[in-house]
C-alpha atoms as a PDB file:
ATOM      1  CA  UNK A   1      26.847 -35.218  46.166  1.00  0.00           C
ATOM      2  CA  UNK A   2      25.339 -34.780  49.647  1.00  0.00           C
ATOM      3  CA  UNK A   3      24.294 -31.205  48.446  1.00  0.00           C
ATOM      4  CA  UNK A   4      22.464 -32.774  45.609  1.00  0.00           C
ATOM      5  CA  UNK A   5      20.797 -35.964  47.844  1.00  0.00           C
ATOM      6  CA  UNK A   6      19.699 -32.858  50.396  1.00  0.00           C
ATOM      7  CA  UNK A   7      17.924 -30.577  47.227  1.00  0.00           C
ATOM      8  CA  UNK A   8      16.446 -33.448  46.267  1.00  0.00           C
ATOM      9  CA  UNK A   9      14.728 -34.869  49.854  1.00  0.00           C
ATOM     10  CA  UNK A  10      13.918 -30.931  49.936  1.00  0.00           C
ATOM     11  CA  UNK A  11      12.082 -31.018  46.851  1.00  0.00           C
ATOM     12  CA  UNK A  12      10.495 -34.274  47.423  1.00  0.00           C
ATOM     13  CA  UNK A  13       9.117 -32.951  50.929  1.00  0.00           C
ATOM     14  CA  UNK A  14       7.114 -30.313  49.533  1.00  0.00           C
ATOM     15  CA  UNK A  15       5.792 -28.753  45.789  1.00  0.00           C
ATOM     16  CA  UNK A  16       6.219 -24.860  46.234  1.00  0.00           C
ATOM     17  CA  UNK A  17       9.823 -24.363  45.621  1.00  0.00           C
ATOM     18  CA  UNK A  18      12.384 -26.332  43.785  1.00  0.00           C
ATOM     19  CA  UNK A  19      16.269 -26.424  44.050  1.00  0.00           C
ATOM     20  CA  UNK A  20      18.951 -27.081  41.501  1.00  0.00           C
ATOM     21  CA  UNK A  21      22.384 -27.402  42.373  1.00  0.00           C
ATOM     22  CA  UNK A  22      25.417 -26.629  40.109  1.00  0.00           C
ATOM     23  CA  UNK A  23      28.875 -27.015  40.420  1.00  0.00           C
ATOM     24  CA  UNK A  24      30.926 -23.804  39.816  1.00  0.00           C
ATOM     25  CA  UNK A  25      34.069 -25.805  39.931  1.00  0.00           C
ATOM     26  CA  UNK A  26      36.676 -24.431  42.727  1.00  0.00           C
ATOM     27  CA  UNK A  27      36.247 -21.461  45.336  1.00  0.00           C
ATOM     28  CA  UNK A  28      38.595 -19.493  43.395  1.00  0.00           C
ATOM     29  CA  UNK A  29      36.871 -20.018  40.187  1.00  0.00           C
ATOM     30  CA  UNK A  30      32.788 -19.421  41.755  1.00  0.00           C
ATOM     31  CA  UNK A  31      34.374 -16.185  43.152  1.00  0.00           C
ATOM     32  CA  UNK A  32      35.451 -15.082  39.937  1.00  0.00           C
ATOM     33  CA  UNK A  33      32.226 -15.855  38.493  1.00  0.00           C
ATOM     34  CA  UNK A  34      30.391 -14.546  40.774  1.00  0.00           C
ATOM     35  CA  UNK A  35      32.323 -11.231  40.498  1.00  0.00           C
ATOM     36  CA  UNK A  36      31.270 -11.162  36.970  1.00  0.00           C
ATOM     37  CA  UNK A  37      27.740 -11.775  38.019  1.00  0.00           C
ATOM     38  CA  UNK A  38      27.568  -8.547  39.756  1.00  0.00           C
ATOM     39  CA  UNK A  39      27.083  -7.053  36.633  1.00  0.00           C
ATOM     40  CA  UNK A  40      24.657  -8.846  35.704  1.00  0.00           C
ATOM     41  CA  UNK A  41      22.431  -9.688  38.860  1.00  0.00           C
ATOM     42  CA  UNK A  42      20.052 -11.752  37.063  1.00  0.00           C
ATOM     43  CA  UNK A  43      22.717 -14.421  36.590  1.00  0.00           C
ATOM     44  CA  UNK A  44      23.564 -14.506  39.785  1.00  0.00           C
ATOM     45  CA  UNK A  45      22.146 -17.834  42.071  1.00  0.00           C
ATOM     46  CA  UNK A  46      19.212 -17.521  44.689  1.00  0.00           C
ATOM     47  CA  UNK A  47      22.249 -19.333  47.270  1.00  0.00           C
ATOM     48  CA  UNK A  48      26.060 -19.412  46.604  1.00  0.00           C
ATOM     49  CA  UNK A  49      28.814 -20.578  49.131  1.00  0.00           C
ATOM     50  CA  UNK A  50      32.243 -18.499  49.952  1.00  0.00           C
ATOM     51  CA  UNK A  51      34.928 -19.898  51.757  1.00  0.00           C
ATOM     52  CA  UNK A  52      35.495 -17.943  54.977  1.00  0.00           C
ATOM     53  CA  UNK A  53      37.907 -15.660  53.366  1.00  0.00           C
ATOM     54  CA  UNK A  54      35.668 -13.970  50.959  1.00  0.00           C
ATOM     55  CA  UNK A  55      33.053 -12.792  53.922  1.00  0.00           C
ATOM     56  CA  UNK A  56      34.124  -9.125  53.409  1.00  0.00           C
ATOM     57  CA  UNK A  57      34.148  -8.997  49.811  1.00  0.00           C
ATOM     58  CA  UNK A  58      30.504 -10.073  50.540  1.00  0.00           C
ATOM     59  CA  UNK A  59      29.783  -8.038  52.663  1.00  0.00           C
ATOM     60  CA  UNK A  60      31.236  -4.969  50.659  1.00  0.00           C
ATOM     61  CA  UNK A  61      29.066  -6.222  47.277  1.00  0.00           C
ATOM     62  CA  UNK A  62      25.583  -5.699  49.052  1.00  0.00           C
ATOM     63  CA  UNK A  63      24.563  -8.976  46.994  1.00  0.00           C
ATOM     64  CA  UNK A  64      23.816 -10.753  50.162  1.00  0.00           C
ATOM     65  CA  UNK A  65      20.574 -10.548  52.208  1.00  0.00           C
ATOM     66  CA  UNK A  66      21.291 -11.264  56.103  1.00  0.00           C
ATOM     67  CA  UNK A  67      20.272 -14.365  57.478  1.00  0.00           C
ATOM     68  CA  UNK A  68      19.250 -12.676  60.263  1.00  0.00           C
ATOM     69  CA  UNK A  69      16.501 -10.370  58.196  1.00  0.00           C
ATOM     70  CA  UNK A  70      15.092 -13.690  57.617  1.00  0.00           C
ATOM     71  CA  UNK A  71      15.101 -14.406  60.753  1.00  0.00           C
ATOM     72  CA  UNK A  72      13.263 -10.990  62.276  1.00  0.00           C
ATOM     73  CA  UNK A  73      10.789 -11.774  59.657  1.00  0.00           C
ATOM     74  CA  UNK A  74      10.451 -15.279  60.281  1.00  0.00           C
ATOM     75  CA  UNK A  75       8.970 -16.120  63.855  1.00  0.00           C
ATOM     76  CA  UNK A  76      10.711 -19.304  65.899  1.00  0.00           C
ATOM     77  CA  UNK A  77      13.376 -19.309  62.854  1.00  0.00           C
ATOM     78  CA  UNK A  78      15.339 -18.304  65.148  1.00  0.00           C
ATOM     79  CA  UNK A  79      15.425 -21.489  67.114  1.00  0.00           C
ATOM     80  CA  UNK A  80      17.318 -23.414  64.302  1.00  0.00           C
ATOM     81  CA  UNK A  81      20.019 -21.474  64.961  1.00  0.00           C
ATOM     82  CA  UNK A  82      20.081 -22.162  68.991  1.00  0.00           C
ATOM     83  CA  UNK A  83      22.833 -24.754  69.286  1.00  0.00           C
ATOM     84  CA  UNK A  84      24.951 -22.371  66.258  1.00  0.00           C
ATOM     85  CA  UNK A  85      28.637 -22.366  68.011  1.00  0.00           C
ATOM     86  CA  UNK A  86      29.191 -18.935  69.450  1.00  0.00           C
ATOM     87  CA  UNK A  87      32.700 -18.647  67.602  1.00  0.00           C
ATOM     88  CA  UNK A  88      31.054 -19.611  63.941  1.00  0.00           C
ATOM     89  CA  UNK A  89      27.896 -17.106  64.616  1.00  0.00           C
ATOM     90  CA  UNK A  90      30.172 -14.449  65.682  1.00  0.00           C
ATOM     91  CA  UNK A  91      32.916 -15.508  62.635  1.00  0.00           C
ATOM     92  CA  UNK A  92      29.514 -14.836  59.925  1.00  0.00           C
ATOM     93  CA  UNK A  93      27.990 -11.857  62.104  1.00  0.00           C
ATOM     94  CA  UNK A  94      28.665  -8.348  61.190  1.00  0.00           C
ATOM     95  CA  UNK A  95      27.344  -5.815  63.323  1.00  0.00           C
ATOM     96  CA  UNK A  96      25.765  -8.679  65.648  1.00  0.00           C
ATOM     97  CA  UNK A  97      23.251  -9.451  63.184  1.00  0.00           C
ATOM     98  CA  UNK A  98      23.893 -12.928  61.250  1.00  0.00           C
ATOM     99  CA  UNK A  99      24.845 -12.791  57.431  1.00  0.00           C
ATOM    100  CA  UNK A 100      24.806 -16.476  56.644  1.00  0.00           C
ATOM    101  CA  UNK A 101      22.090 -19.111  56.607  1.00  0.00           C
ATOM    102  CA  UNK A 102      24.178 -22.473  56.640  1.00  0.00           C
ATOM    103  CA  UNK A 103      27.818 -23.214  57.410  1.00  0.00           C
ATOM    104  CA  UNK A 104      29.788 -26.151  56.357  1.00  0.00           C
ATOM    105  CA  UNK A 105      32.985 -25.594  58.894  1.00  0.00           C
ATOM    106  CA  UNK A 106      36.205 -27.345  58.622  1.00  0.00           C
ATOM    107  CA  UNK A 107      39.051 -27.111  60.183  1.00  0.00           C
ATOM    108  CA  UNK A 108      42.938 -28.124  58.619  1.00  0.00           C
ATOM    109  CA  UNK A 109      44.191 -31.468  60.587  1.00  0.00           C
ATOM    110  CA  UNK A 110      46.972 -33.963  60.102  1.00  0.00           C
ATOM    111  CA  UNK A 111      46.412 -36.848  58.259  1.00  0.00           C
ATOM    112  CA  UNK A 112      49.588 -39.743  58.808  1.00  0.00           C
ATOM    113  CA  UNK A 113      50.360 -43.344  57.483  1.00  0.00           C
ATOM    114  CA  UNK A 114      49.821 -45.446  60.442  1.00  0.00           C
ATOM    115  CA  UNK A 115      52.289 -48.041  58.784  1.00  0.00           C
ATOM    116  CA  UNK A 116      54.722 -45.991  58.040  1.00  0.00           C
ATOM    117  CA  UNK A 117      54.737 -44.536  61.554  1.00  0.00           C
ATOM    118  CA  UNK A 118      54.817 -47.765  63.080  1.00  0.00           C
ATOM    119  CA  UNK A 119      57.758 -48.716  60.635  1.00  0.00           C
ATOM    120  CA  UNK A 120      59.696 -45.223  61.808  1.00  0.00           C
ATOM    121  CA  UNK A 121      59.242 -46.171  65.563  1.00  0.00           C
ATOM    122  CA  UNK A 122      56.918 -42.773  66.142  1.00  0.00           C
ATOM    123  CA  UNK A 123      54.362 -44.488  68.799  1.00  0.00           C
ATOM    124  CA  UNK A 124      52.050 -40.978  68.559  1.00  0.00           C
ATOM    125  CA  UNK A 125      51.238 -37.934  66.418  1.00  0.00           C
ATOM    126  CA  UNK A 126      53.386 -34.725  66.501  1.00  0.00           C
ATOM    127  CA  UNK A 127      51.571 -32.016  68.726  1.00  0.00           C
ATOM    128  CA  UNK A 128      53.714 -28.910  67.424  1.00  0.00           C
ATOM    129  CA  UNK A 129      55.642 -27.433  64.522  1.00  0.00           C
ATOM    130  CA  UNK A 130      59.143 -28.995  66.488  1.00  0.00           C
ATOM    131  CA  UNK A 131      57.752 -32.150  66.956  1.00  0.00           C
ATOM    132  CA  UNK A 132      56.523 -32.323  63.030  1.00  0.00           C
ATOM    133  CA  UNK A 133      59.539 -31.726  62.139  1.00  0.00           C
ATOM    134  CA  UNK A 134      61.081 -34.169  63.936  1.00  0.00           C
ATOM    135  CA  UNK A 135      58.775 -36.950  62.970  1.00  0.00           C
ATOM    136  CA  UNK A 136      59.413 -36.263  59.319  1.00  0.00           C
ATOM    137  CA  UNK A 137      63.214 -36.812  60.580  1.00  0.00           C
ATOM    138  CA  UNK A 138      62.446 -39.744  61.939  1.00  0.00           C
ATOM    139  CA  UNK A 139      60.705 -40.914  59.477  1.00  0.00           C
ATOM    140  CA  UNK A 140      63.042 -40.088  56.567  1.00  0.00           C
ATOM    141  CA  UNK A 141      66.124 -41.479  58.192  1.00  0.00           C
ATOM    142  CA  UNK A 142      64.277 -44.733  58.541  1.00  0.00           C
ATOM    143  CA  UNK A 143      64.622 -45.101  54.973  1.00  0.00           C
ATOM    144  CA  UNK A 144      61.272 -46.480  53.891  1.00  0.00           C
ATOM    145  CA  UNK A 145      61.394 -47.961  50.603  1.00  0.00           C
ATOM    146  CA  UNK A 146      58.932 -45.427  48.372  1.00  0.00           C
ATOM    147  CA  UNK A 147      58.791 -42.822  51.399  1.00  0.00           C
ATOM    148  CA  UNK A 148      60.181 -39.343  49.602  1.00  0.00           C
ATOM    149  CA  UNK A 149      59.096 -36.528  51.212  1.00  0.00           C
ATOM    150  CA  UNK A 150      57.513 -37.514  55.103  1.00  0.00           C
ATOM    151  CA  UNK A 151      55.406 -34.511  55.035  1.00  0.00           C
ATOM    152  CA  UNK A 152      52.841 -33.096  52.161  1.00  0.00           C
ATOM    153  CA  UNK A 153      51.412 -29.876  52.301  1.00  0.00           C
ATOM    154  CA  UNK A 154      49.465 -27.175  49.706  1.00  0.00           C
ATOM    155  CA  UNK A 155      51.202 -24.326  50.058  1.00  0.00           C
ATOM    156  CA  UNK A 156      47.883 -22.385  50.724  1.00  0.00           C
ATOM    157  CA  UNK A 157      47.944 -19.235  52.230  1.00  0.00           C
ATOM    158  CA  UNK A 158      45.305 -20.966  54.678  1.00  0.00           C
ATOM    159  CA  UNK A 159      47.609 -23.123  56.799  1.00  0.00           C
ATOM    160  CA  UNK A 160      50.073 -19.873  56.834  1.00  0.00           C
ATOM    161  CA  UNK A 161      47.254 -17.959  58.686  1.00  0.00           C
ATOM    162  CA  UNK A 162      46.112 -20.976  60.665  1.00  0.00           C
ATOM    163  CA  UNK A 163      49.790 -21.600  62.739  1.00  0.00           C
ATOM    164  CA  UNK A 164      49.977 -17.546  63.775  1.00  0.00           C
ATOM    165  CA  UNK A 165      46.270 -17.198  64.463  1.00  0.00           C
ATOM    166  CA  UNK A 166      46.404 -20.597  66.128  1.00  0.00           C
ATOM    167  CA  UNK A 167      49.204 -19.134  68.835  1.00  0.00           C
ATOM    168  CA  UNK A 168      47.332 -15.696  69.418  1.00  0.00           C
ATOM    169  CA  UNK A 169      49.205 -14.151  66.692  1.00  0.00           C
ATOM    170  CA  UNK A 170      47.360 -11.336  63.542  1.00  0.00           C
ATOM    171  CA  UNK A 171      48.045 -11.711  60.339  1.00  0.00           C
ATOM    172  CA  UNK A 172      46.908  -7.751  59.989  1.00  0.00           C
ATOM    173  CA  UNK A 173      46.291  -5.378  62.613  1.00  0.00           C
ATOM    174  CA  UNK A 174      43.148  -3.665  64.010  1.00  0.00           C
ATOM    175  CA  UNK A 175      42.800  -6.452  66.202  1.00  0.00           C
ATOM    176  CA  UNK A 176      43.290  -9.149  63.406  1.00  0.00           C
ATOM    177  CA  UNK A 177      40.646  -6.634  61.239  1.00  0.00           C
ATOM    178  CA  UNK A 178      38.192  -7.554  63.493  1.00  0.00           C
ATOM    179  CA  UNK A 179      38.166  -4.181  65.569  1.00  0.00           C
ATOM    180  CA  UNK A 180      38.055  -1.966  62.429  1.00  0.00           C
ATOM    181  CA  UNK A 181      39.305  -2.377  58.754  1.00  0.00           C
ATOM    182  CA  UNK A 182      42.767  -3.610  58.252  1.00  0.00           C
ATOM    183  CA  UNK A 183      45.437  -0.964  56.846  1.00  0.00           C
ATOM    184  CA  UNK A 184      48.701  -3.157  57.174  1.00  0.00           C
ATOM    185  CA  UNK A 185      49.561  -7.011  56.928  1.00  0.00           C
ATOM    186  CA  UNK A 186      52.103  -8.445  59.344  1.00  0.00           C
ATOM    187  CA  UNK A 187      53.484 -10.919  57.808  1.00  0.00           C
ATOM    188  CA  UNK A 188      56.938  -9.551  58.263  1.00  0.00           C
ATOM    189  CA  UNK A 189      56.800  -9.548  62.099  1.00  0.00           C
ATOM    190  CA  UNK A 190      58.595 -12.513  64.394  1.00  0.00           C
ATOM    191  CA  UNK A 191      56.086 -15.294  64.284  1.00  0.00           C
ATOM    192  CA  UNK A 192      55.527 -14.772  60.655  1.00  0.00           C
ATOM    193  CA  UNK A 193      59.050 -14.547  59.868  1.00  0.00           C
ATOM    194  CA  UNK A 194      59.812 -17.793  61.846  1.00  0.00           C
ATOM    195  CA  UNK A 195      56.995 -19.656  60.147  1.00  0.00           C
ATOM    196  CA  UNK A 196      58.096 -18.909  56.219  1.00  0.00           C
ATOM    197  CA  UNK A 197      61.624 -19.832  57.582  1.00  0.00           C
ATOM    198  CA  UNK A 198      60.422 -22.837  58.813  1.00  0.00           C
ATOM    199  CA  UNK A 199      58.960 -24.093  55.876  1.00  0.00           C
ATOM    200  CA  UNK A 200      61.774 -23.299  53.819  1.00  0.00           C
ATOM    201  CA  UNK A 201      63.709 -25.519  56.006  1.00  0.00           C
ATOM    202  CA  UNK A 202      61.617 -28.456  55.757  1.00  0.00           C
ATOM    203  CA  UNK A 203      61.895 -28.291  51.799  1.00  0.00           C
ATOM    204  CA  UNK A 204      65.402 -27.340  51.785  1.00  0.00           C
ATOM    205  CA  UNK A 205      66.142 -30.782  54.065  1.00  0.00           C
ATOM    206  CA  UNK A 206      63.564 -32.837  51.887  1.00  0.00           C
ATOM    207  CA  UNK A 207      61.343 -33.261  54.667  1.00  0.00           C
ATOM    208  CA  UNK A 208      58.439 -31.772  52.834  1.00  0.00           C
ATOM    209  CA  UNK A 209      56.804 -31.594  49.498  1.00  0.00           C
ATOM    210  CA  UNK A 210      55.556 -28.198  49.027  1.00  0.00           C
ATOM    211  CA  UNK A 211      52.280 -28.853  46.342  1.00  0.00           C
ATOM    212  CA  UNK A 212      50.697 -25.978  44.507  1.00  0.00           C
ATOM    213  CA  UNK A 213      47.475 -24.544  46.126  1.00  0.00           C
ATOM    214  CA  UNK A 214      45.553 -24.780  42.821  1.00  0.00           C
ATOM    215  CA  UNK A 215      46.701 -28.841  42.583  1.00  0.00           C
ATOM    216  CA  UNK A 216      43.842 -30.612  44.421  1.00  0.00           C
ATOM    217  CA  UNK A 217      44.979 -33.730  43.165  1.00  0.00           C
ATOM    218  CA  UNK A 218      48.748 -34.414  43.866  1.00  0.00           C
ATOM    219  CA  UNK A 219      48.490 -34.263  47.871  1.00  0.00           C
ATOM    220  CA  UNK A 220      46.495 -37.060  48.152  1.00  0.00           C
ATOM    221  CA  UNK A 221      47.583 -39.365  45.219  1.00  0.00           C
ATOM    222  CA  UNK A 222      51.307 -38.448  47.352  1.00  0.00           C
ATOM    223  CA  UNK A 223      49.550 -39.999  50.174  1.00  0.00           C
ATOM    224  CA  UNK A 224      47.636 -43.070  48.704  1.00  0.00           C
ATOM    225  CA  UNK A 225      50.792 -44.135  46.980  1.00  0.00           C
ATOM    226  CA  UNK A 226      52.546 -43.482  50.479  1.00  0.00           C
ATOM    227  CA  UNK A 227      55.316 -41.604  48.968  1.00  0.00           C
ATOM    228  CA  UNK A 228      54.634 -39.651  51.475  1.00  0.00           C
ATOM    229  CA  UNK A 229      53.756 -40.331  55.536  1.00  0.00           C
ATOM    230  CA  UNK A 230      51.645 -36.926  56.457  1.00  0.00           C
ATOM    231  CA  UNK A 231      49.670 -34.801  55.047  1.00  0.00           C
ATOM    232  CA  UNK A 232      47.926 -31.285  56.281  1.00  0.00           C
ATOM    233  CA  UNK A 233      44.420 -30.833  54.718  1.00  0.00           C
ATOM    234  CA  UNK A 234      41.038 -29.948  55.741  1.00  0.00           C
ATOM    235  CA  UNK A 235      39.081 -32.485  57.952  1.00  0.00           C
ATOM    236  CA  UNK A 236      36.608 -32.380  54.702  1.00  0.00           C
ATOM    237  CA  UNK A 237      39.010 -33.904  52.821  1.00  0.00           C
ATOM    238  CA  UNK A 238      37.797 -37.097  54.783  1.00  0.00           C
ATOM    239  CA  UNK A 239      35.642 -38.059  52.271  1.00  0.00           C
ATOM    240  CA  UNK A 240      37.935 -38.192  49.688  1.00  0.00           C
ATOM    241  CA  UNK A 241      40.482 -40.167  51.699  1.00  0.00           C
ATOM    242  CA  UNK A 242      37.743 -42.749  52.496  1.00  0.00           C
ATOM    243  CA  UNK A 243      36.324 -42.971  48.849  1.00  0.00           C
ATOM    244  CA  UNK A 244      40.233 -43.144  47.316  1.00  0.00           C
ATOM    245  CA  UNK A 245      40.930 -46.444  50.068  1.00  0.00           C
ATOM    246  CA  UNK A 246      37.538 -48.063  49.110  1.00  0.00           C
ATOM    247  CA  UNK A 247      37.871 -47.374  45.538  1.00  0.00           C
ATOM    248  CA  UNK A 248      34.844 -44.953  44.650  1.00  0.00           C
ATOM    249  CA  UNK A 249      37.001 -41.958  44.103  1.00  0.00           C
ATOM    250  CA  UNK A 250      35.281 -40.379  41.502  1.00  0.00           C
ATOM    251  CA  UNK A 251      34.723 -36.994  39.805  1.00  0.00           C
ATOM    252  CA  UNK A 252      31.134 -36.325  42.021  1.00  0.00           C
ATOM    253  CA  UNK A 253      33.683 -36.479  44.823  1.00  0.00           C
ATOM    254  CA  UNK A 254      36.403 -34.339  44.077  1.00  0.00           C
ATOM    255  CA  UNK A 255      35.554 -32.381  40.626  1.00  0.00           C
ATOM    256  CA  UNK A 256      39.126 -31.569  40.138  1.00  0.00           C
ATOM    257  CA  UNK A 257      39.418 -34.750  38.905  1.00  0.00           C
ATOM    258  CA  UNK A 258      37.277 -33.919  35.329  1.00  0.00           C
ATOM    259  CA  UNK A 259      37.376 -36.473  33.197  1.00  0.00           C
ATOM    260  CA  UNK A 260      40.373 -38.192  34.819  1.00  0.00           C
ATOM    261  CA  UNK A 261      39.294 -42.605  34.821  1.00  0.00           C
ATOM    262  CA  UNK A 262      40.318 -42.854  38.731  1.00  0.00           C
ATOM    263  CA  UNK A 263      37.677 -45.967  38.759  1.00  0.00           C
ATOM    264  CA  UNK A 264      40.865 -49.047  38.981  1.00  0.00           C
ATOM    265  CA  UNK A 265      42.139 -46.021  41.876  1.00  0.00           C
ATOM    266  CA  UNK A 266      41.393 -48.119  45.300  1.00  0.00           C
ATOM    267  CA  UNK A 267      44.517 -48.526  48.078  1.00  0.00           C
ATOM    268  CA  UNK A 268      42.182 -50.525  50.678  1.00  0.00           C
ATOM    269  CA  UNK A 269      45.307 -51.497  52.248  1.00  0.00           C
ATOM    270  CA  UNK A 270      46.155 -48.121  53.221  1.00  0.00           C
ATOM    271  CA  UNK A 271      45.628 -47.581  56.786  1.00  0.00           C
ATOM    272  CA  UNK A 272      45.752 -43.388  57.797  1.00  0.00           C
ATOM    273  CA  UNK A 273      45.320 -41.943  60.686  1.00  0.00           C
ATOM    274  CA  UNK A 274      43.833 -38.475  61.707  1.00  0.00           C
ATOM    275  CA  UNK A 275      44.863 -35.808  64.179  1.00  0.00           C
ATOM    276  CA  UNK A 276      45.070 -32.213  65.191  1.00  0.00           C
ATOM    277  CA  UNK A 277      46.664 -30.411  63.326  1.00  0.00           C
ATOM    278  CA  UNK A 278      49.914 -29.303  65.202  1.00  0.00           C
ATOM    279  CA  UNK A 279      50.882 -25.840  65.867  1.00  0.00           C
ATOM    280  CA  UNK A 280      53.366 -23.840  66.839  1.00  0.00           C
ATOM    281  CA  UNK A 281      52.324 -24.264  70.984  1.00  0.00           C
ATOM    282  CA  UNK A 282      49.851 -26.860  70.674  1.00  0.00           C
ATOM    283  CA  UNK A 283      48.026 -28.543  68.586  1.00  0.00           C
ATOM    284  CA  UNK A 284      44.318 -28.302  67.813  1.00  0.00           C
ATOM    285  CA  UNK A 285      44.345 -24.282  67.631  1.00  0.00           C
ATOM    286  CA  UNK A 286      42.782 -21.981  64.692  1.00  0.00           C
ATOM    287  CA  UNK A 287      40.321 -20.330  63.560  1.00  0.00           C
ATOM    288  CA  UNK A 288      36.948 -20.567  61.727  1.00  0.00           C
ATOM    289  CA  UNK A 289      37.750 -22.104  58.953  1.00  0.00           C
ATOM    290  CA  UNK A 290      35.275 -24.037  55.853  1.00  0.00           C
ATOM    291  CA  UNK A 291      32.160 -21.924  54.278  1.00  0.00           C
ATOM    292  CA  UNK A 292      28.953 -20.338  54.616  1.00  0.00           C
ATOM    293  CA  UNK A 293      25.864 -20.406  52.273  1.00  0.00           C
ATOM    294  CA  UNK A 294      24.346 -16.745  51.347  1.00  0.00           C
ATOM    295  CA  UNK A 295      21.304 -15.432  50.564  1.00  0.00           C
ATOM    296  CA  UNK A 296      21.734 -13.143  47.333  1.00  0.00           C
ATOM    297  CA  UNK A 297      19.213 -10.275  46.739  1.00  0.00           C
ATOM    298  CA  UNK A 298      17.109 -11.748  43.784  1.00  0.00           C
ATOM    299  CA  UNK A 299      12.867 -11.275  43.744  1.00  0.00           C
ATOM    300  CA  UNK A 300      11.239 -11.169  47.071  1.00  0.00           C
ATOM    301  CA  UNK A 301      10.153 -14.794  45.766  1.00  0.00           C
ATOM    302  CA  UNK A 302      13.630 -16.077  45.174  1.00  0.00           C
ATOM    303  CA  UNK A 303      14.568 -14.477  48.649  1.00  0.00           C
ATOM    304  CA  UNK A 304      11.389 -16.491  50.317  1.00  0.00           C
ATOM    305  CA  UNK A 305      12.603 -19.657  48.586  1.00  0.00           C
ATOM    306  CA  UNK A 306      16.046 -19.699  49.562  1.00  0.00           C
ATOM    307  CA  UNK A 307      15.286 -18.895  53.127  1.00  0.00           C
ATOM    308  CA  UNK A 308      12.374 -22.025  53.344  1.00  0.00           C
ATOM    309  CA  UNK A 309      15.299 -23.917  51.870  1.00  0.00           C
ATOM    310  CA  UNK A 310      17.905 -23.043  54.297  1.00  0.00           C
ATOM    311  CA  UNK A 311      15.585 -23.552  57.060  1.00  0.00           C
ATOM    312  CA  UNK A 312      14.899 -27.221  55.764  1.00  0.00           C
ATOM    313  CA  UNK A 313      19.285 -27.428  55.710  1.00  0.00           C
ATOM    314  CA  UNK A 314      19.771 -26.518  58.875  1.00  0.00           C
ATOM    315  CA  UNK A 315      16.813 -29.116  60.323  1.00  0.00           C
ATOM    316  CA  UNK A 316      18.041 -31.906  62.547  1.00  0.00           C
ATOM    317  CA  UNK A 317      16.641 -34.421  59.849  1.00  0.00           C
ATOM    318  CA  UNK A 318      18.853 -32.706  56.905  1.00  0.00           C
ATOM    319  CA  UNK A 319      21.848 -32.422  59.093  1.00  0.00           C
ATOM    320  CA  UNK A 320      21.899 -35.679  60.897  1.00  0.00           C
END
């Protein structure tokens, strides 16, 4: 929805270009599509997102025209870009030159019942793996009535990557594929090993609910009907928190939901809580995480569009 309120001020503030938005349903499915689309450029969009993890796949399709060409060609464009955090510009950089225009960056945290805590005695929120794990103890032998599993989590490969990454540890080599392609994964060294064991321990003691990764639903109705007390999910997923406690949860919100009537949905008496996520030293640690609008080589007309466009998204008076 903020997408389509920002294409439309866009529009509104000027009468050479004009911007549609369209929903392409999840990352999984747009990448798919978009795939597809390689075949056939011309159905491909002027702008298209990708999560973080499909950068090289972009990169590899020579669909996308770098930000920074734009840029070269564009003089004192490069001045939106001045306060750009050094880790996201170098994150969407290959070869030092910048491949994306805009970023929407999130980062996984830990969202907790702050009545259920206070019922469980736990006074603040865990700061590593240990310590979430014993909170989800604590808060299990408590004995809550409703309270099943403390701790709800999508078992996306995401939050897997985020807790060895997060304590210095690759998920590949080559310097976490960063120094050169990646030949080999390493998810059968030590850390790895010791973080698939610990989450087989926390569903084997019923101290978490393991969700499907393609279930966008379940982890927060799990939370908004406070059978469970925590739950690890992007810091976008704010929105959806807030709208599902004032009772606008809707399908312009979280399209997952299709045609699902969530309108009597509203738990204003829910009262959550929101903090780093915790990792396996301490908590708060990750990587780049969230995704990146592209370019993708159209007409030189289409090109000139989406970069006037992008230039408008990343203004202070779009952003703020």
């Amino acid at each position: 929805r903020q997408l389509e309120d920002m294409a439309g001020d866009y529009n509104a503030s000027q009468d050479r270009v004009v911007v549609r938005t369209s929903n392409q349903g999840t990352y999984d499915e747009q990448l798919q599509k978009f795939k597809t689309g390689l075949g056939k450029p011309e159905t491909l969009p002027a702008i298209m997102t990708g999560e973080d993890t499909n950068t090289q796949l972009l990169i590899d399709s020579r669909s996308v025209v770098p930000a920074q060409d734009c840029i070269d060609a564009d003089e004192g464009s490069d001045e939106l870009y001045d306060d750009l955090v050094p880790a996201v510009e170098a994150f969407y950089s290959d070869d030092d030159r910048l491949l994306a225009g805009g970023f929407g960056i999130a980062n996984p945290v830990l969202y907790f019942n702050e009545r259920i805590f206070e019922e469980a005695g736990i006074t603040e929120a865990p700061k590593t793996l240990d310590e979430l794990r014993t909170v989800a103890e604590q808060i299990k032998a408590a004995g809550i009535a409703g309270v099943e599993e403390p701790l709800v989590m999508g078992m996306d490969s995401w939050f897997f990557e985020i807790f060895l990454t997060g304590d210095g540890e690759p998920v590949v080599d080559k310097d976490n594929g960063w120094s050169d392609r990646a030949t080999e994964a390493l998810l059968t060294s030590e850390p790895a090993t010791a973080q698939i064991e610990w989450l087989q321990g926390m569903v084997a003691d019923g101290l978490l609910k393991p969700i499907a990764s393609n279930d966008a639903i379940s982890p927060y109705l799990a939370v908004a009907t406070e059978s469970g007390a925590m739950l690890l999910q992007t810091s976008a997923a704010i929105t959806t928190i807030d709208a599902a406690i004032k009772g606008t949860l809707s399908a312009e919100i979280v399209p997952e939901l299709g045609d699902l009537d969530v309108s009597g949905f509203q738990f204003d008496t829910l009262r959550v809580g929101v903090a780093p996520i915790p990792g396996v030293s301490e908590p708060g640690r990750g990587q780049i995480s969230g995704n990146a609008w592209y370019i993708l080589r159209k007409t030189d007309e289409e090109i000139a569009a989406s970069w006037d466009f992008l230039k408008y998204a990343n203004s202070t008076a779009a952003q703020v």
